[in-house]
Every structure is written in C-alpha cells, then in structure tokens.
N, C-alpha and C. Protein backbone atom coordinates (compact mmCIF):
# COMPACT_ATOMS: atom_id res chain seq x y z
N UNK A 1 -1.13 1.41 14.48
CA UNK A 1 -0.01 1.33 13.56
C UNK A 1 -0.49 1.64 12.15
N UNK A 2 -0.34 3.01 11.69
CA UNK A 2 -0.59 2.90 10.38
C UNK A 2 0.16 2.50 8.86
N UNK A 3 0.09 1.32 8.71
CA UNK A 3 0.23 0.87 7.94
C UNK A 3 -0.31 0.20 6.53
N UNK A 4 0.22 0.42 5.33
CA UNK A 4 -0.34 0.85 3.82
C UNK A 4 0.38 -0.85 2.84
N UNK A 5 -0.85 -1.10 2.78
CA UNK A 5 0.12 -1.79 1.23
C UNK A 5 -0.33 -0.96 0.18
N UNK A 6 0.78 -0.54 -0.46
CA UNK A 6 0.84 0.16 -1.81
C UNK A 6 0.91 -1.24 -3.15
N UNK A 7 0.81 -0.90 -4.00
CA UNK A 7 0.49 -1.49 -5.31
C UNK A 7 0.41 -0.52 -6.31
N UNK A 8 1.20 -0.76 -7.31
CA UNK A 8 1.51 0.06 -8.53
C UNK A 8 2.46 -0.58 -9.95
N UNK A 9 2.00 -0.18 -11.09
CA UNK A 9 2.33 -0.71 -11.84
C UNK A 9 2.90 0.75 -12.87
N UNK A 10 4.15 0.14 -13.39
CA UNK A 10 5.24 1.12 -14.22
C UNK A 10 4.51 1.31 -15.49
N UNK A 11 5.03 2.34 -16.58
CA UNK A 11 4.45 2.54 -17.46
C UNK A 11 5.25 1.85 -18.54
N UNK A 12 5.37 2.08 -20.13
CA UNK A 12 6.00 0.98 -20.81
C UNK A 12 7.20 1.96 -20.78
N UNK A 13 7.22 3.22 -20.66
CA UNK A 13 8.67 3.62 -20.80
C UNK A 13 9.63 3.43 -19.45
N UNK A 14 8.97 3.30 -18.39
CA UNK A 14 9.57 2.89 -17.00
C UNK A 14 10.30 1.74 -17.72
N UNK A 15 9.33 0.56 -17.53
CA UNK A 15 9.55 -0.77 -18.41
C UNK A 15 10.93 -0.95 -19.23
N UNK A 16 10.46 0.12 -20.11
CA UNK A 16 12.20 0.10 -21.18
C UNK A 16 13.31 0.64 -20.37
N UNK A 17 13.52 1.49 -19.74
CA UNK A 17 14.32 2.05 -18.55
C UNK A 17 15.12 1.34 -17.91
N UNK A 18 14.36 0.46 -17.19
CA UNK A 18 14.42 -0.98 -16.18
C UNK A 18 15.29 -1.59 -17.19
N UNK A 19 14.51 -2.48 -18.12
CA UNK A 19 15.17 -3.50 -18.64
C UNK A 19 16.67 -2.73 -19.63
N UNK A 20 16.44 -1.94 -19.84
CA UNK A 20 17.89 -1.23 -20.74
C UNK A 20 18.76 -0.79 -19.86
N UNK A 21 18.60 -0.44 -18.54
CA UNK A 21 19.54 -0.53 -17.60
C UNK A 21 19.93 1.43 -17.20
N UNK A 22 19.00 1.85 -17.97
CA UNK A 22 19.51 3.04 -17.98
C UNK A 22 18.82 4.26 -17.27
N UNK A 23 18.31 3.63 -15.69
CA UNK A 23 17.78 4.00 -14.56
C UNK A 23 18.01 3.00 -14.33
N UNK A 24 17.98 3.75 -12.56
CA UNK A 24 18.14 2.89 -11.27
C UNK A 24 17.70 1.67 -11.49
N UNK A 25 17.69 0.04 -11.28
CA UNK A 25 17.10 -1.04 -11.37
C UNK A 25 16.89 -1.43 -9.60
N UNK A 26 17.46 -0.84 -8.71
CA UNK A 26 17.28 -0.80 -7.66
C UNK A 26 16.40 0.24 -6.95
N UNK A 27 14.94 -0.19 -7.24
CA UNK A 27 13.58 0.64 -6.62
C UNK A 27 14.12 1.36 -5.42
N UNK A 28 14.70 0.61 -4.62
CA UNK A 28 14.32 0.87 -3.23
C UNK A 28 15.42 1.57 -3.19
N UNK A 29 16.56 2.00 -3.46
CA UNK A 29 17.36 2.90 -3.57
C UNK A 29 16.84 4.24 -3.75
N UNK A 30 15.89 3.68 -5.03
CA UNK A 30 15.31 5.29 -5.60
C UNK A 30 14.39 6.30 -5.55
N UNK A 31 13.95 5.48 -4.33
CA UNK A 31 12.50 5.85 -4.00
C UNK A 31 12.57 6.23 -2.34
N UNK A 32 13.75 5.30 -1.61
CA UNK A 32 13.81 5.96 -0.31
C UNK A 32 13.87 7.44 0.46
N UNK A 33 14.21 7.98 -0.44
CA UNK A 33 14.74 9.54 -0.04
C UNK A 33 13.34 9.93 0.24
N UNK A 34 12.41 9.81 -0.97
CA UNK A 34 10.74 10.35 -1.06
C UNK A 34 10.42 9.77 -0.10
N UNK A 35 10.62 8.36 0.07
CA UNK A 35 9.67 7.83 1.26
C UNK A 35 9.89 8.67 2.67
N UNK A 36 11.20 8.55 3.02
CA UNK A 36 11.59 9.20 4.05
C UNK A 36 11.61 10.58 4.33
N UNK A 37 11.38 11.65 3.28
CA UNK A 37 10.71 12.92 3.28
C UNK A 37 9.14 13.13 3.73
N UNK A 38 8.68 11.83 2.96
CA UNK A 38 7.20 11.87 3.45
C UNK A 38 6.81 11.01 4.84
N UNK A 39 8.30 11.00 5.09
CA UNK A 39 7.84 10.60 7.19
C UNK A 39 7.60 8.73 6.81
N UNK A 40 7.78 8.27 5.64
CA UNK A 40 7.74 6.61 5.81
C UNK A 40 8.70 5.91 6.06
N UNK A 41 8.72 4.58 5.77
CA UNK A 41 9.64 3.69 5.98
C UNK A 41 8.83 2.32 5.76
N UNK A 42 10.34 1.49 4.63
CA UNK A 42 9.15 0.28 4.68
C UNK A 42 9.63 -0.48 5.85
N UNK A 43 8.76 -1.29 6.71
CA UNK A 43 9.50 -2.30 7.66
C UNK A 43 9.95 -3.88 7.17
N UNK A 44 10.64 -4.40 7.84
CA UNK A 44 11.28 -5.66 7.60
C UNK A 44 10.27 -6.68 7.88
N UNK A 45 9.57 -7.73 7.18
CA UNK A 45 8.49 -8.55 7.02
C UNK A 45 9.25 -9.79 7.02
N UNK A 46 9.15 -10.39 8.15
CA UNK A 46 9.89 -11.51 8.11
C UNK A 46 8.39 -13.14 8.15
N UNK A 47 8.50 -13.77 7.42
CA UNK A 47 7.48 -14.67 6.75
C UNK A 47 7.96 -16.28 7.72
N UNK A 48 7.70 -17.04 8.16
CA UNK A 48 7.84 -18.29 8.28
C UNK A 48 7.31 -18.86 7.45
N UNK A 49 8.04 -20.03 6.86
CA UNK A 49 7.60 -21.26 6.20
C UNK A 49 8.92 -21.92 5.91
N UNK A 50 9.10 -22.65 4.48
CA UNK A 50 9.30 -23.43 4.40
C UNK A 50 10.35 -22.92 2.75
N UNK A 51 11.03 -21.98 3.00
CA UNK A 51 12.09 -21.35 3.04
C UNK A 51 11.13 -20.69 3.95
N UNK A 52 11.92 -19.74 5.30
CA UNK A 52 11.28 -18.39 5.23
C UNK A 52 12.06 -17.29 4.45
N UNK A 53 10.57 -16.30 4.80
CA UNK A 53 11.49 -15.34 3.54
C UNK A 53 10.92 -13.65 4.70
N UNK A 54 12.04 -13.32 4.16
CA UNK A 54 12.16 -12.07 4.78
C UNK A 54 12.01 -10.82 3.59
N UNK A 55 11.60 -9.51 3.46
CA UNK A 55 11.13 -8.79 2.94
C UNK A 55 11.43 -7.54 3.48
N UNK A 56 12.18 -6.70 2.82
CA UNK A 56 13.21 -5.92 3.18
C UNK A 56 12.27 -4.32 2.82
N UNK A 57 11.41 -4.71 1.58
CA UNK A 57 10.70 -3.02 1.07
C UNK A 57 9.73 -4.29 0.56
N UNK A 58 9.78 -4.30 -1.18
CA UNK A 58 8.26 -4.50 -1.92
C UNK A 58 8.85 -6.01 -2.68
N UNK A 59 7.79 -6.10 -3.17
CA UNK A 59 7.58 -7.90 -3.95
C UNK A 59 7.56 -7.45 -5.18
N UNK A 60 8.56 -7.70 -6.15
CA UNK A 60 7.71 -7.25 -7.66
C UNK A 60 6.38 -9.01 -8.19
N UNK A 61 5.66 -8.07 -8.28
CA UNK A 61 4.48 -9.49 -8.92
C UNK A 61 4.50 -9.02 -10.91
N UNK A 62 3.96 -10.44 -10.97
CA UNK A 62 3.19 -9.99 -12.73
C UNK A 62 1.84 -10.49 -12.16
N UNK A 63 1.15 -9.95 -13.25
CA UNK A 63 -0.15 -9.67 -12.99
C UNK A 63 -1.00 -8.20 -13.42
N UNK A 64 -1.99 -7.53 -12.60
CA UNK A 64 -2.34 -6.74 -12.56
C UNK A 64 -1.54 -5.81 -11.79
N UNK A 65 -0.94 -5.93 -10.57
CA UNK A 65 0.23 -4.73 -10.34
C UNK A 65 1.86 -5.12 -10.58
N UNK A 66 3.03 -4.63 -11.16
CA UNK A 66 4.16 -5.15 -11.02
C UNK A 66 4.78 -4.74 -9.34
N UNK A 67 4.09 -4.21 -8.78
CA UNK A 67 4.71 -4.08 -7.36
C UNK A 67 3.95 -4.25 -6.74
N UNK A 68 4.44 -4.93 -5.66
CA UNK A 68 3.19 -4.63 -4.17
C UNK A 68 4.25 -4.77 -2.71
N UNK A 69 4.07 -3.55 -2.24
CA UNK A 69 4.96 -3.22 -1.08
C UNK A 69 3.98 -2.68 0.74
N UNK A 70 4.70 -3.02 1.21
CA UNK A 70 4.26 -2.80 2.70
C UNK A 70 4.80 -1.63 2.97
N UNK A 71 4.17 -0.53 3.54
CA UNK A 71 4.73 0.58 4.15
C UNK A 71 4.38 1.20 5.31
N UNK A 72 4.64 2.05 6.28
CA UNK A 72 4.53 3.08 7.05
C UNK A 72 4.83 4.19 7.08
N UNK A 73 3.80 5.32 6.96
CA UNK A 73 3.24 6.29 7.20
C UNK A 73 2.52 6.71 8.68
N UNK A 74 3.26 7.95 9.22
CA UNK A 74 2.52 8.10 10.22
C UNK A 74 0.73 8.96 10.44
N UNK A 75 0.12 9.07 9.39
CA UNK A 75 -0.82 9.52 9.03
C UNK A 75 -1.00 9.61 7.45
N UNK A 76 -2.75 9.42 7.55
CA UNK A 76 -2.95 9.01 5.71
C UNK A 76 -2.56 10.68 4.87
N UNK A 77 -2.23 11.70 5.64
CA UNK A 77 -1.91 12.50 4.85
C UNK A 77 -0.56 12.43 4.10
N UNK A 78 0.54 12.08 4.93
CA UNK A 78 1.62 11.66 4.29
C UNK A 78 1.45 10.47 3.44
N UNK A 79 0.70 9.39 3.44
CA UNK A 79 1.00 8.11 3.01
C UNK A 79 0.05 8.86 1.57
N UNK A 80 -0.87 9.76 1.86
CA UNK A 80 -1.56 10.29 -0.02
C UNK A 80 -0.55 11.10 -0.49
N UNK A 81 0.69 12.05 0.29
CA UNK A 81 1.65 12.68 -0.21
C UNK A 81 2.30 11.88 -1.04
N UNK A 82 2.83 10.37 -0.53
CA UNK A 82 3.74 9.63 -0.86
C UNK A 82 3.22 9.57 -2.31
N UNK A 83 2.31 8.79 -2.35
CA UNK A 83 1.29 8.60 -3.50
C UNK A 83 0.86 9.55 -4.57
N UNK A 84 1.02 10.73 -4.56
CA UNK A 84 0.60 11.72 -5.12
C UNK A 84 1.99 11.99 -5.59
N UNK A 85 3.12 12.44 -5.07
CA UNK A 85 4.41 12.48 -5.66
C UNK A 85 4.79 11.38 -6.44
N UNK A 86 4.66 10.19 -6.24
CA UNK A 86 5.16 9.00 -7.45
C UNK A 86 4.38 9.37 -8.50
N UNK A 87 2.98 9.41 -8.63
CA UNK A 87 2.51 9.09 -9.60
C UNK A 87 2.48 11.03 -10.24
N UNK A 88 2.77 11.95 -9.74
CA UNK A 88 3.33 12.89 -10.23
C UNK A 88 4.81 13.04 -11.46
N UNK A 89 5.54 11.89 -10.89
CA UNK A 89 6.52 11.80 -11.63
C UNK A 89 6.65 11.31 -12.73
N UNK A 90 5.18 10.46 -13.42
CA UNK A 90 4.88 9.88 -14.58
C UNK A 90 5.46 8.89 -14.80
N UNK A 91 5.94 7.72 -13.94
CA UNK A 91 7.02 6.55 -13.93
C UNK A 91 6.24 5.37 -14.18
N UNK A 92 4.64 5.86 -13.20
CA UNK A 92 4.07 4.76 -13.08
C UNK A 92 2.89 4.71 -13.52
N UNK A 93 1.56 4.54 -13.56
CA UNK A 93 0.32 4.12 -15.14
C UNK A 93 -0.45 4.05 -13.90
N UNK A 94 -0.46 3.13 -12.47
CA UNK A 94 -1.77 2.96 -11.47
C UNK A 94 -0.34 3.15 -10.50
N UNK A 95 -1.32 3.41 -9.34
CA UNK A 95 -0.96 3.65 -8.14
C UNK A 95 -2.10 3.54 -7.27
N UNK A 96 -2.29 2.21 -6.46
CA UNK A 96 -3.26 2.10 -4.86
C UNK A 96 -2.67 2.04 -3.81
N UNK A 97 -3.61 2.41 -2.89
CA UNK A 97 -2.71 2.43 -1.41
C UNK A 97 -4.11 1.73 -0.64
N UNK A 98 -3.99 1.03 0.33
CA UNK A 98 -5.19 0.24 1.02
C UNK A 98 -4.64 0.50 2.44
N UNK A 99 -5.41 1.26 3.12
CA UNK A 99 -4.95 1.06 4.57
C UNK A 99 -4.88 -0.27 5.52
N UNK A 100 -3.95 -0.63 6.33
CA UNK A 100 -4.15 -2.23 6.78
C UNK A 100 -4.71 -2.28 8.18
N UNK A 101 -5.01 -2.96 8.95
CA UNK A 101 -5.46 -2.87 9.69
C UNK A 101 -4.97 -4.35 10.89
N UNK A 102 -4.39 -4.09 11.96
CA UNK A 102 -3.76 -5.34 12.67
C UNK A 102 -5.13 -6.12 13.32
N UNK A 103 -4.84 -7.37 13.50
CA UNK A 103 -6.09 -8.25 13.78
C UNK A 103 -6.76 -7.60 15.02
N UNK A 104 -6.34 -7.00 16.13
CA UNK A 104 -6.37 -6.02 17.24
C UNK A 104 -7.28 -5.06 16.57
N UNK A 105 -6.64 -4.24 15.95
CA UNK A 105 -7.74 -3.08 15.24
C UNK A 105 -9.53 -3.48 14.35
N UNK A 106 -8.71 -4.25 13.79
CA UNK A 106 -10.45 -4.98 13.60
C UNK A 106 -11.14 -5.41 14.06
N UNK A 107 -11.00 -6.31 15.12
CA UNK A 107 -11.95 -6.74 16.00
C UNK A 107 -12.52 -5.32 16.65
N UNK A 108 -11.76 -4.86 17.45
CA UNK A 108 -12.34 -3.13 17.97
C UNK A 108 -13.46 -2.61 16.89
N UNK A 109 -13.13 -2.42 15.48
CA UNK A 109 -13.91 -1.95 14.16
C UNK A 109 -14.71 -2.59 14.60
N UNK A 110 -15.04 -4.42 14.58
CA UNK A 110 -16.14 -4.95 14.32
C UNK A 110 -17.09 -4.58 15.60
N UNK A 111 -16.42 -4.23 16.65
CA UNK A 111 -17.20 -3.86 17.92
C UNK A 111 -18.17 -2.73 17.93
N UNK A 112 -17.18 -1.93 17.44
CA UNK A 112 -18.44 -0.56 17.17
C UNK A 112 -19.24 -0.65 16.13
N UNK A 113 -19.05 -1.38 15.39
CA UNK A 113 -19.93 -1.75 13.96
C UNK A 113 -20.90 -2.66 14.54
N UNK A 114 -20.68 -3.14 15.33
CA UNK A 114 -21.58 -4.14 15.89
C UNK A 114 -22.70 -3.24 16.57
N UNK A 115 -22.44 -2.10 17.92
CA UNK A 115 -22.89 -1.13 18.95
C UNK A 115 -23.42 0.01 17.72
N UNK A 116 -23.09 0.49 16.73
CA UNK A 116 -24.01 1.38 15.49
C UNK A 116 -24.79 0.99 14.60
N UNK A 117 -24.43 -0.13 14.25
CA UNK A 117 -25.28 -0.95 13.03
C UNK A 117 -27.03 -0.99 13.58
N UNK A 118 -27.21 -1.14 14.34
CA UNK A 118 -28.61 -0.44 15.29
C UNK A 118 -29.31 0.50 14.48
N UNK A 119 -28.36 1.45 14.07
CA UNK A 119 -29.22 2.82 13.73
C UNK A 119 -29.05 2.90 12.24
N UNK A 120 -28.59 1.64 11.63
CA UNK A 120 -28.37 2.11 10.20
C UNK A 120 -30.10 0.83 9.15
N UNK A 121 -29.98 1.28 8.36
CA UNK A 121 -31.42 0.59 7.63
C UNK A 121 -30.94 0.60 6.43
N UNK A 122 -30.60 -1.43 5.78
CA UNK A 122 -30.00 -1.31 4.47
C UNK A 122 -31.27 -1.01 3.64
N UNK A 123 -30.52 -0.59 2.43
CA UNK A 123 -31.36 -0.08 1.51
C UNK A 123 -32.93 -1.27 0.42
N UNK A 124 -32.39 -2.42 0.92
CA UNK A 124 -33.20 -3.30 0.43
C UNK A 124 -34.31 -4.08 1.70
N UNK A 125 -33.94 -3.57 2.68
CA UNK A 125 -34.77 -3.25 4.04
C UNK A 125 -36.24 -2.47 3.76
N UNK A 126 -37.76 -3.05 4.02
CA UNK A 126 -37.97 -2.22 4.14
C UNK A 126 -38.53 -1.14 5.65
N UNK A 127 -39.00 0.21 5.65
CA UNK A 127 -39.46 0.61 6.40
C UNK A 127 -40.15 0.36 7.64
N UNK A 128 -39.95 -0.18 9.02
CA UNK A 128 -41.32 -0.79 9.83
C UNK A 128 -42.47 0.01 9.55
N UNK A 129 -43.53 -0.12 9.58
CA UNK A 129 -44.67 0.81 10.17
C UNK A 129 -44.62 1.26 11.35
C-alpha cells in the first residue's frame, strides 16, 4: 500500500489569502482535482479514543508544518509529481513527503535487513585481519 504523509507549510502570502478570505479556505476542495490527476486520493482515517475522530484529508498543526496529511499514491513517481506541482505553484515555503510503511511491511524490511546486514561493515568497525 503506498502510502505518503505529506507535510507542508504555506507562505506568508498564502497566509494573508486564507485569513482575508480571498482564496479557497477549503484546502481540500482545492487541491483535489491535482490530487486526483496525479492518480491520489486521501483515505478516510478513522482514530479510536475518547472522542474518536475521523479524518477525512489533512490536520492543520502549528508548529513547524501548518499541514500534515495522509495520502495515496500509486507509485512514488506520482506521489513526487504531486509534490513537485504544489510547490511549483508558489503557495507553499516547505513541502515533505515520507513514505509509510504498514506494520506488515516492516517487519518483512527488518527481515531482509536482518539476511544482508552480513555483508555490510559500519564505518566505525574496524577491518578483521
């Protein structure tokens, strides 16, 4: 399942945009068309607890990114398209994408990392004789 959390933060004129009302204030409106050209889609993230909370596209955070969203891409070439067109459009200042990986897929990773790590020699290792 390839799946991306993206993270990105607006620039100050995005910023004034947003808050003056004079662009979309609804991201996910405005951004779907691109997503869905570039073969994505965000999925529905449904959370248990205590509200649960369900998650429809992205989270706005403060902090170091004002967004952080879950996505799918069916290959990292589209999901760097996606990425490469936003931050083409000059809206936004950073743009990351982190590939995710399901608890299934990592363990497998750690398996072959386990079966190659054999042949690798860290650098503060030294040499046998």
């Amino acid at each position: 399942m390839p799946f991306y959390m993206i993270q990105y933060s607006y620039t100050a004129e995005s910023w004034r945009a947003l808050a003056m009302g004079t662009t979309e204030r609804d991201r996910h409106r405005a951004v779907e068309p691109l997503l869905q050209r570039c073969g994505g889609r965000f999925p529905r993230l449904v959370f248990d607890g205590d509200p649960p909370i369900t998650v429809n596209d992205k989270l706005w955070t403060f902090g170091q990114s004002d967004v952080v969203a879950i996505a799918y891409f069916p290959d990292n070439e589209r999901a760097a398209a996606f990425a490469m067109a936003v931050l083409a459009g000059g809206g936004v200042k950073s743009f990351q994408t982190t590939p995710l990986l399901t608890m299934e897929d990592a363990m497998r990773s750690m398996a072959l990392a386990g079966e190659a790590s054999p042949v690798y020699l860290a650098p503060h290792v030294s040499k046998k004789p």
